[in-house]
PDB file of N, CA and C in Angstrom:
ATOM      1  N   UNK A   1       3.629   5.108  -5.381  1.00  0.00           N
ATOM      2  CA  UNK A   1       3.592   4.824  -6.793  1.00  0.00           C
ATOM      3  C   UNK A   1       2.590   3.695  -7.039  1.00  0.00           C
ATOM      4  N   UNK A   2       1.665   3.674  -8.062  1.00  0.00           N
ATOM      5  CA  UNK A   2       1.046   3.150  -8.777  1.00  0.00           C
ATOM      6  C   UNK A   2       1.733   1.682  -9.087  1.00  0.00           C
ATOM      7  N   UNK A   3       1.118   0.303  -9.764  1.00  0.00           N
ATOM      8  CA  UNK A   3       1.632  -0.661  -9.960  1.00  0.00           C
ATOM      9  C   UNK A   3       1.676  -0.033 -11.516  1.00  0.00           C
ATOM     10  N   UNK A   4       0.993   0.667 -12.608  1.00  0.00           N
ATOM     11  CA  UNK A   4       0.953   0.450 -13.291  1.00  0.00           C
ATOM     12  C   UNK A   4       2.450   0.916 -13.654  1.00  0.00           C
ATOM     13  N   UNK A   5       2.350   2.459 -12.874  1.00  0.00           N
ATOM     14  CA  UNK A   5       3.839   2.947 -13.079  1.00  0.00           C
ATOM     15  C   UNK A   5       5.103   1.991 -12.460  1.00  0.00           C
ATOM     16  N   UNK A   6       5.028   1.437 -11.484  1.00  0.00           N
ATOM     17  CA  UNK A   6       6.135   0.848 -11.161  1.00  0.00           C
ATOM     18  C   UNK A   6       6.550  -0.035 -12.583  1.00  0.00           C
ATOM     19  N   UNK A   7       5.655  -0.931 -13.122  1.00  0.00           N
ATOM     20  CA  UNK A   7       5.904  -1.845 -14.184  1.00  0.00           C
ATOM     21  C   UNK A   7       6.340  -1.472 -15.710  1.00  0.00           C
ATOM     22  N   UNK A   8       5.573   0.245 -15.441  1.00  0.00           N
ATOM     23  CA  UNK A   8       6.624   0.745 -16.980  1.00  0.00           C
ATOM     24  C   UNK A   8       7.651   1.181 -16.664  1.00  0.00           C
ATOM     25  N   UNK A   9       8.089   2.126 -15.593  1.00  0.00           N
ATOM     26  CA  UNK A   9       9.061   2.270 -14.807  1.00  0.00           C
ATOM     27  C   UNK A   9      10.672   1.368 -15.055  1.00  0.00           C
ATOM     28  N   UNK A  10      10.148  -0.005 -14.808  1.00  0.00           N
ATOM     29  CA  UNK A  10      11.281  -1.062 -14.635  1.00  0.00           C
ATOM     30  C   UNK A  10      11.051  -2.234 -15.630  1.00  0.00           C
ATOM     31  N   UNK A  11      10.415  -1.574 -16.656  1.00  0.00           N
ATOM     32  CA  UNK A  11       9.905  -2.418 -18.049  1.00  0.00           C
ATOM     33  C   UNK A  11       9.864  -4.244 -17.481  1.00  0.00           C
ATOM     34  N   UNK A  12       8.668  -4.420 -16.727  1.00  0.00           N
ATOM     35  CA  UNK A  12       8.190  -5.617 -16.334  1.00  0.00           C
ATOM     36  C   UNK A  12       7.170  -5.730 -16.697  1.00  0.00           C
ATOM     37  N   UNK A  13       6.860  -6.854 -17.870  1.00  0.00           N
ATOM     38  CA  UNK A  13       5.416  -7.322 -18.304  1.00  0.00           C
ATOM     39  C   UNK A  13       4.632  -7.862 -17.373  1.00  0.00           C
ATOM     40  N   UNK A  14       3.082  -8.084 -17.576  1.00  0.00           N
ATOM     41  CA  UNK A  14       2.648  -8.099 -16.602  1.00  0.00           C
ATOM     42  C   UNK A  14       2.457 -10.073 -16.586  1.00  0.00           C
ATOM     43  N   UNK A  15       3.148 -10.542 -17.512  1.00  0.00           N
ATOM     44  CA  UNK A  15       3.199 -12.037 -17.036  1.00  0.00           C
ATOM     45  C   UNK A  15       4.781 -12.270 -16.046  1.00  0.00           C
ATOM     46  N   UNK A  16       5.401 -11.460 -16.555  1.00  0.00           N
ATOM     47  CA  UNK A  16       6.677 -11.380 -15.490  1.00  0.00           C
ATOM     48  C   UNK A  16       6.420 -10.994 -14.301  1.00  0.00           C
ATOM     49  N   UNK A  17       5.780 -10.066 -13.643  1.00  0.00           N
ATOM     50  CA  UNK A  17       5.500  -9.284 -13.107  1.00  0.00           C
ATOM     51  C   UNK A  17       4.732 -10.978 -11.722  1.00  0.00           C
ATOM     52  N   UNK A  18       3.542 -11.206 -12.473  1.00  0.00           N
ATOM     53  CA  UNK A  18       2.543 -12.093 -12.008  1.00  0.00           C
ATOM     54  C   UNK A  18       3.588 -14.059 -11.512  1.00  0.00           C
ATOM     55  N   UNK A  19       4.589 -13.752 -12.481  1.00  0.00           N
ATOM     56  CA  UNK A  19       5.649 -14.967 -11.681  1.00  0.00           C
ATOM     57  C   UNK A  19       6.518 -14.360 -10.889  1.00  0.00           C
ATOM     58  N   UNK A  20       6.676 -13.100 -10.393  1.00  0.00           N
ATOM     59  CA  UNK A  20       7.344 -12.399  -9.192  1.00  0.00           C
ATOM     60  C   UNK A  20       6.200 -12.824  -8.113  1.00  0.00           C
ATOM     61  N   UNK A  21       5.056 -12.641  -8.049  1.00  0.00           N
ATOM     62  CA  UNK A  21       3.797 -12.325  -7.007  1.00  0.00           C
ATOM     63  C   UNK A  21       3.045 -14.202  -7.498  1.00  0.00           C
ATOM     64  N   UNK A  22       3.645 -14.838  -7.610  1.00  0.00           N
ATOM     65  CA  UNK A  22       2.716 -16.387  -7.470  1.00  0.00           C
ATOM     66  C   UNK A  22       1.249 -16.183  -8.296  1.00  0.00           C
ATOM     67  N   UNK A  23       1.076 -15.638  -9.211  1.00  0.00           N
ATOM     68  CA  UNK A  23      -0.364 -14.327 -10.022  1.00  0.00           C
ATOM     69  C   UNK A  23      -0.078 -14.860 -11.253  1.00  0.00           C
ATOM     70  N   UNK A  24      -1.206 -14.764 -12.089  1.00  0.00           N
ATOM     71  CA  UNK A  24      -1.078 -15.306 -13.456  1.00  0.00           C
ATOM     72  C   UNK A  24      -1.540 -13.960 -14.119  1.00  0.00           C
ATOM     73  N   UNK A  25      -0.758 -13.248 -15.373  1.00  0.00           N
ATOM     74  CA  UNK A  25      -0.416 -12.363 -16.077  1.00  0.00           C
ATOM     75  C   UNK A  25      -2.554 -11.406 -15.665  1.00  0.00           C
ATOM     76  N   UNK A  26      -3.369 -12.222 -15.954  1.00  0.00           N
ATOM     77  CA  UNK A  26      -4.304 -11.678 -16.105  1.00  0.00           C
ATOM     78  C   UNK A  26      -5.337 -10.821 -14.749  1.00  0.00           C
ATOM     79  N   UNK A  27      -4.411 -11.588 -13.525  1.00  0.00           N
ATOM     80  CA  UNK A  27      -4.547 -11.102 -12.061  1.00  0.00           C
ATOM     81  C   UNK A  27      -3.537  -9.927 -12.405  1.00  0.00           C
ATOM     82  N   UNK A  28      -2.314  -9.562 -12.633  1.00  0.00           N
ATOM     83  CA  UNK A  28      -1.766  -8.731 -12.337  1.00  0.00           C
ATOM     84  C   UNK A  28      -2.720  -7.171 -13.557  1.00  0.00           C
ATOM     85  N   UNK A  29      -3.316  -8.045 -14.903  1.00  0.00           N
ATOM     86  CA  UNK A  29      -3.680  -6.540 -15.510  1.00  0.00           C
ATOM     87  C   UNK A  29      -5.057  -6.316 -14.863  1.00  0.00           C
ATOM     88  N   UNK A  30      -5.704  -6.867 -13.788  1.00  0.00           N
ATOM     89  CA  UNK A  30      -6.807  -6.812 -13.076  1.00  0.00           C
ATOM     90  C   UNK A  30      -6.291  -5.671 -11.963  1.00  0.00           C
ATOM     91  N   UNK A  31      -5.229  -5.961 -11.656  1.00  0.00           N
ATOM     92  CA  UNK A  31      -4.910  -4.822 -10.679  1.00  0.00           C
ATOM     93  C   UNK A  31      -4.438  -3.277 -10.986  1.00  0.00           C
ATOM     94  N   UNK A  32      -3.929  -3.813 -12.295  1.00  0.00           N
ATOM     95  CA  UNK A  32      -3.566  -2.166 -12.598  1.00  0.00           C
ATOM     96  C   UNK A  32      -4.584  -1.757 -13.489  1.00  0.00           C
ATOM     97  N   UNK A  33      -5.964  -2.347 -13.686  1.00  0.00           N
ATOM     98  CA  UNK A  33      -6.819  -1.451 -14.314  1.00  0.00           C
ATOM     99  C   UNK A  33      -7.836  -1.172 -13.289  1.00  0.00           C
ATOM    100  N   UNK A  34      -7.504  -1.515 -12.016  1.00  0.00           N
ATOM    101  CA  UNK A  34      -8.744  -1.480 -10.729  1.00  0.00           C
ATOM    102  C   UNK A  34      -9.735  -2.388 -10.655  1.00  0.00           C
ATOM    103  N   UNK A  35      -9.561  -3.312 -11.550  1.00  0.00           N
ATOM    104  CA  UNK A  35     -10.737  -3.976 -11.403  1.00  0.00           C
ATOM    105  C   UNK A  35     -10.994  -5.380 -10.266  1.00  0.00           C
ATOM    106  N   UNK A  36      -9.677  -5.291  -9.569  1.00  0.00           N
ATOM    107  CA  UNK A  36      -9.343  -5.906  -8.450  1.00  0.00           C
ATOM    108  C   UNK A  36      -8.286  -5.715  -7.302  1.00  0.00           C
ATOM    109  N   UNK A  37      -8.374  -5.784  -6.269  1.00  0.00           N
ATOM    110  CA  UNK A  37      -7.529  -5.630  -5.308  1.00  0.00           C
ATOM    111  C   UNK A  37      -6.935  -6.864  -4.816  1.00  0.00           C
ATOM    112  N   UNK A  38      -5.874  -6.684  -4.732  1.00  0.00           N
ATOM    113  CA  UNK A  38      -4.669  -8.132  -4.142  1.00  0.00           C
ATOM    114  C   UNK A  38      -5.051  -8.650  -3.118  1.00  0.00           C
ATOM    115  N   UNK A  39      -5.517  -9.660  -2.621  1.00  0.00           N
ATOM    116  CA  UNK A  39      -5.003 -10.109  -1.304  1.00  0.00           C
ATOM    117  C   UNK A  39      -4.117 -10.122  -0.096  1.00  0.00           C
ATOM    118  N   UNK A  40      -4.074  -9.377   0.849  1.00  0.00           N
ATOM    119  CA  UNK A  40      -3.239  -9.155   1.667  1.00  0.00           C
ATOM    120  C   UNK A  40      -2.011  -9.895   1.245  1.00  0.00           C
ATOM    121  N   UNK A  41      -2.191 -11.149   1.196  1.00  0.00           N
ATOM    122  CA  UNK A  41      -0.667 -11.935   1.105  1.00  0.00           C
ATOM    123  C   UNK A  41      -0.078 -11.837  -0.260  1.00  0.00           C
ATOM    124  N   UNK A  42      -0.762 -11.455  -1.518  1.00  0.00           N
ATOM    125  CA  UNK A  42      -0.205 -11.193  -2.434  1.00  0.00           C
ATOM    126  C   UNK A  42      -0.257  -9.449  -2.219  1.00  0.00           C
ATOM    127  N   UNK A  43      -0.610  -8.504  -1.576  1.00  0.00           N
ATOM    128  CA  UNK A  43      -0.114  -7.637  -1.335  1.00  0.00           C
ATOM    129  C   UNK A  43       1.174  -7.372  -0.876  1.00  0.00           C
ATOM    130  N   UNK A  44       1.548  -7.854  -0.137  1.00  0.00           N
ATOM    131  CA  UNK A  44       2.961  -8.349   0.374  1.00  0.00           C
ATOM    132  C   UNK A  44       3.825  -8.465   0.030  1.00  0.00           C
ATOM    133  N   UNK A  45       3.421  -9.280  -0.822  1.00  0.00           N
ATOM    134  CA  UNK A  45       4.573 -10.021  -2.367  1.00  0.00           C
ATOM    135  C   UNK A  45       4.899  -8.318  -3.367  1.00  0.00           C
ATOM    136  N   UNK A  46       4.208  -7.680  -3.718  1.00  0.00           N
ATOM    137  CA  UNK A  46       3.645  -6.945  -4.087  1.00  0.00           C
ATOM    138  C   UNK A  46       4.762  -5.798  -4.001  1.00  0.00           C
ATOM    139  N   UNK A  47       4.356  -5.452  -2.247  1.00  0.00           N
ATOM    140  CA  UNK A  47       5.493  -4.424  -1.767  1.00  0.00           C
ATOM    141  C   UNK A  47       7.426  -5.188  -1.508  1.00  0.00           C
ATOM    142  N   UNK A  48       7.127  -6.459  -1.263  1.00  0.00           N
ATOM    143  CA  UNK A  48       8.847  -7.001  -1.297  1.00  0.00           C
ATOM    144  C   UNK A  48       9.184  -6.875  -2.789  1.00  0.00           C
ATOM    145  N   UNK A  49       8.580  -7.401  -3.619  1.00  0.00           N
ATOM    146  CA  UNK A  49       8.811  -7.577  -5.091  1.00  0.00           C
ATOM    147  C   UNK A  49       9.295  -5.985  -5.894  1.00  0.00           C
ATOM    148  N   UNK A  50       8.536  -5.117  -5.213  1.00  0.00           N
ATOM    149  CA  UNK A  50       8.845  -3.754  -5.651  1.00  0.00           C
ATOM    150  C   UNK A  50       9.673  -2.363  -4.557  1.00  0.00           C
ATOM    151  N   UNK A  51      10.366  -3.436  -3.942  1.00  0.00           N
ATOM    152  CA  UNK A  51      11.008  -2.997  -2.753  1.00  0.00           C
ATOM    153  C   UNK A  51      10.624  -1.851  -2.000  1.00  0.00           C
ATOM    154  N   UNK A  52       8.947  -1.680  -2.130  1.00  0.00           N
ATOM    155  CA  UNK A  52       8.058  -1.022  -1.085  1.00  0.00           C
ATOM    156  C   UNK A  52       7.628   0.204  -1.843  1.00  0.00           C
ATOM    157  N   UNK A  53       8.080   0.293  -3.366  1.00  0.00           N
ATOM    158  CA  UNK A  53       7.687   1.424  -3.946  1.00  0.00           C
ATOM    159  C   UNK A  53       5.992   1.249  -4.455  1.00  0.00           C
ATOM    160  N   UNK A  54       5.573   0.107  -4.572  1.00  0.00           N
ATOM    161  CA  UNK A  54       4.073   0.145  -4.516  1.00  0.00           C
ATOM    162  C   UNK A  54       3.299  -0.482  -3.217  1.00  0.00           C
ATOM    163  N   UNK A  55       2.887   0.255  -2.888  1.00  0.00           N
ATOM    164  CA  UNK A  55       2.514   0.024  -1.098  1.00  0.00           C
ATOM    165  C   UNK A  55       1.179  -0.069  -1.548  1.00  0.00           C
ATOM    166  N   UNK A  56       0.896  -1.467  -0.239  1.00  0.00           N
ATOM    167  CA  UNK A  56      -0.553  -1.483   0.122  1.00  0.00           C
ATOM    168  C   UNK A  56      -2.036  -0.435  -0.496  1.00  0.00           C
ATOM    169  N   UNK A  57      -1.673   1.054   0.173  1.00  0.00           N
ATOM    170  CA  UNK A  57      -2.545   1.468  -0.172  1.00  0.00           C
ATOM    171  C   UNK A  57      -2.790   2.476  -1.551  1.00  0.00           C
ATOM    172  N   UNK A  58      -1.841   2.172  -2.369  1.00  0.00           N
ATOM    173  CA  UNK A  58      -2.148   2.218  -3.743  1.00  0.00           C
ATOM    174  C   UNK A  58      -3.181   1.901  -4.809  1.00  0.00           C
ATOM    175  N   UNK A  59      -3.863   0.998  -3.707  1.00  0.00           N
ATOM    176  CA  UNK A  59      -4.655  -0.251  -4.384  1.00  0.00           C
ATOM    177  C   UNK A  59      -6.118   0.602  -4.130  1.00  0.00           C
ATOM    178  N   UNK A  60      -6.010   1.616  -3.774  1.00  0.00           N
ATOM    179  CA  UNK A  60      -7.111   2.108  -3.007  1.00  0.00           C
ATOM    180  C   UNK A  60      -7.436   3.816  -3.171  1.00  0.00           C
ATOM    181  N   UNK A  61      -8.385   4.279  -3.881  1.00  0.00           N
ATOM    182  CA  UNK A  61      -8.807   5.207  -3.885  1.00  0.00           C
ATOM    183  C   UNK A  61      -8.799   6.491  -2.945  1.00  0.00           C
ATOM    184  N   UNK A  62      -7.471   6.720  -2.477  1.00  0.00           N
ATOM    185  CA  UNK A  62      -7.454   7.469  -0.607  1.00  0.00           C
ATOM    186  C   UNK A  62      -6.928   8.871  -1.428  1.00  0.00           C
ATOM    187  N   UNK A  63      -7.758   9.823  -0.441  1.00  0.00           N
ATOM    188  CA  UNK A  63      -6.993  11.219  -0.550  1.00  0.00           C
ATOM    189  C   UNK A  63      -5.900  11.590  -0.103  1.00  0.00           C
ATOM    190  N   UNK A  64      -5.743  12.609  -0.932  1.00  0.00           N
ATOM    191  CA  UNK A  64      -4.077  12.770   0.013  1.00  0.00           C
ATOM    192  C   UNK A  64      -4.540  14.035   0.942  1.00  0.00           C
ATOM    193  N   UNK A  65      -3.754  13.366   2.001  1.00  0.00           N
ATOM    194  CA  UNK A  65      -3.871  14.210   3.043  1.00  0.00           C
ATOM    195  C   UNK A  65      -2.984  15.312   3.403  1.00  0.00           C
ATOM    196  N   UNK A  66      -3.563  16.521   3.499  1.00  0.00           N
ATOM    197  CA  UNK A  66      -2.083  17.777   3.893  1.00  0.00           C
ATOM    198  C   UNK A  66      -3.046  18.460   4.772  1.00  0.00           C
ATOM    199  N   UNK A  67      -2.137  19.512   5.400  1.00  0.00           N
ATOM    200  CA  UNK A  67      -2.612  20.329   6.211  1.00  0.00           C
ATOM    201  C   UNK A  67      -3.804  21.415   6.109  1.00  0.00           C
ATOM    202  N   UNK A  68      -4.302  21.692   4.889  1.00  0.00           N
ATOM    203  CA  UNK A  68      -5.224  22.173   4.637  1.00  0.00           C
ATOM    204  C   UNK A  68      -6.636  21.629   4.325  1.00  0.00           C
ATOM    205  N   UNK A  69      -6.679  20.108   4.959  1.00  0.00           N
ATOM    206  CA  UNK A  69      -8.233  19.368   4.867  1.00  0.00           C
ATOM    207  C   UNK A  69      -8.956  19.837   6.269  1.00  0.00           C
ATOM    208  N   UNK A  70      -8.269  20.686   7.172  1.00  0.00           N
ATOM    209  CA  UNK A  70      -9.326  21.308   8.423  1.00  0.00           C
ATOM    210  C   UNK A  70      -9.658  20.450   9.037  1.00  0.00           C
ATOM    211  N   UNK A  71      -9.038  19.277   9.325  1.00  0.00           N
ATOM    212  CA  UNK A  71      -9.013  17.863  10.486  1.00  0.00           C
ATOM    213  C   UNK A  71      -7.790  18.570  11.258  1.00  0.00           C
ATOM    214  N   UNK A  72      -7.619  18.495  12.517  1.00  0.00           N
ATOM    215  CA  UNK A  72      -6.920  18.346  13.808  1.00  0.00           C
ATOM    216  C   UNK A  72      -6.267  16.885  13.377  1.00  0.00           C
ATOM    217  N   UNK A  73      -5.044  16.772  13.492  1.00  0.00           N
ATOM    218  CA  UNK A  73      -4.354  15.493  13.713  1.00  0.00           C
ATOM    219  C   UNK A  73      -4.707  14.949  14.976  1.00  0.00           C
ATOM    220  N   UNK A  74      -4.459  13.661  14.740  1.00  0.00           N
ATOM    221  CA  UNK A  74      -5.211  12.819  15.934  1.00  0.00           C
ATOM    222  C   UNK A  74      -3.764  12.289  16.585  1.00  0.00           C
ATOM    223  N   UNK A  75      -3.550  12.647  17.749  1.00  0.00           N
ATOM    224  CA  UNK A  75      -2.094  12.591  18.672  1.00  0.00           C
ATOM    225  C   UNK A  75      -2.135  11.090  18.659  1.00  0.00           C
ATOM    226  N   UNK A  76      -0.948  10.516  18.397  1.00  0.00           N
ATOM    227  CA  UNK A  76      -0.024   9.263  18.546  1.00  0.00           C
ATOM    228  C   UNK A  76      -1.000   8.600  19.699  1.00  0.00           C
ATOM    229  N   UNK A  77      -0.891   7.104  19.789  1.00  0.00           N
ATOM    230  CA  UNK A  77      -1.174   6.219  20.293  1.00  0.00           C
ATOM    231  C   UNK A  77      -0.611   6.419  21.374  1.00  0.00           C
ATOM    232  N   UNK A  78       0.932   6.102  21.489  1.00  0.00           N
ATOM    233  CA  UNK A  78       1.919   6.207  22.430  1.00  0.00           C
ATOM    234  C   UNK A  78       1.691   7.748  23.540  1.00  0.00           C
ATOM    235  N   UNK A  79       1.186   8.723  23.018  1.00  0.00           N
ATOM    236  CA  UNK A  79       1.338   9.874  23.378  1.00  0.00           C
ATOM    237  C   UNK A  79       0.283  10.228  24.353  1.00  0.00           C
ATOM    238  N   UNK A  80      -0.824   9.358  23.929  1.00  0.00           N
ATOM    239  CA  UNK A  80      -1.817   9.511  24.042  1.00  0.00           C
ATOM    240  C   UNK A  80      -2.282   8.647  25.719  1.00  0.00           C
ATOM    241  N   UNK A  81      -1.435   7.479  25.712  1.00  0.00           N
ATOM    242  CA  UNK A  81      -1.126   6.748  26.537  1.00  0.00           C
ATOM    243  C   UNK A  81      -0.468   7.143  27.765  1.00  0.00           C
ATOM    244  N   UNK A  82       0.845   8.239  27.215  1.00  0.00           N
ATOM    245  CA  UNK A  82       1.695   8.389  28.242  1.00  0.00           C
ATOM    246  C   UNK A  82       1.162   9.542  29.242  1.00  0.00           C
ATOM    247  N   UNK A  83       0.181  10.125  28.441  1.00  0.00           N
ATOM    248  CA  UNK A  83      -1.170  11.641  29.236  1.00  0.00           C
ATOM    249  C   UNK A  83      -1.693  11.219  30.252  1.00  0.00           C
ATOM    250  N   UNK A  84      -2.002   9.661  30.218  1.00  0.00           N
ATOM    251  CA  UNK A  84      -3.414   8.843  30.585  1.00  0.00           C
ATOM    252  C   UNK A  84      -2.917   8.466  32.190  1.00  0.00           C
ATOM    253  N   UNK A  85      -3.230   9.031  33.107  1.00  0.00           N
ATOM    254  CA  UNK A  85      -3.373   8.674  34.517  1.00  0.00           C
ATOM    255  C   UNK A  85      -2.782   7.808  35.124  1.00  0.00           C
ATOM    256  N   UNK A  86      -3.900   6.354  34.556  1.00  0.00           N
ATOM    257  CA  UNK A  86      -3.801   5.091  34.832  1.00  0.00           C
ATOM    258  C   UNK A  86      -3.117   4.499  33.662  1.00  0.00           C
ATOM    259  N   UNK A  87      -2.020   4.845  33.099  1.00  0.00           N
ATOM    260  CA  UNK A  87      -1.323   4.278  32.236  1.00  0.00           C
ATOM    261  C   UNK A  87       0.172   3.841  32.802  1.00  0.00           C
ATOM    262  N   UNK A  88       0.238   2.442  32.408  1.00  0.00           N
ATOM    263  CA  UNK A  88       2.033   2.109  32.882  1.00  0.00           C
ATOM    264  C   UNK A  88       2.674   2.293  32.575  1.00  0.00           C
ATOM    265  N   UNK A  89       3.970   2.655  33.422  1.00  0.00           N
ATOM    266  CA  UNK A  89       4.731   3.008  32.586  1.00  0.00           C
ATOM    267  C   UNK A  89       5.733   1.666  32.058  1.00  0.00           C
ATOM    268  N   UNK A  90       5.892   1.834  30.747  1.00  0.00           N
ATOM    269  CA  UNK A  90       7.132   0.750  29.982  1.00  0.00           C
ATOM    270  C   UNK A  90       8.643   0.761  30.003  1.00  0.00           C
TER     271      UNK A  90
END
């Protein structure tokens, strides 16, 4: 979810909103019109404040990904590790 939607969602102005996140009303309408991205650490604030319903990468122009973009998934880290020869075991 969107910040803009989270905030009509749970009818939070965006000067309320900006004394949840340490942000002054005019940082928070910077973010929901794109014209800025949060700072990791006020990202943070961001996702605790909205109990993870606006995540990190909201903030960010990303496709959505499904099974029909014709990429091969790229096998787990872990998985990938446990294949590997010279890998220890944990």
């Amino acid at each position: 979810m969107r910040l803009r939607q989270w905030l009509k969602k749970n009818g939070v102005t965006y000067e309320r909103f900006g004394e949840l996140i340490d942000r002054d009303h005019g940082a928070v309408a910077r973010y929901v019109a794109g014209k800025a991205i949060p700072r990791s650490d006020t990202m943070v604030k961001i996702y605790v404040v909205t109990n993870g319903e606006v995540p990190p990468n909201s903030f960010y122009d990303l496709p959505t990904l499904t099974a029909s973009v014709g990429v091969a998934p790229v096998a787990t880290a872990s998985a990938a590790v446990a294949d590997e020869p010279t890998a220890l075991a944990v």
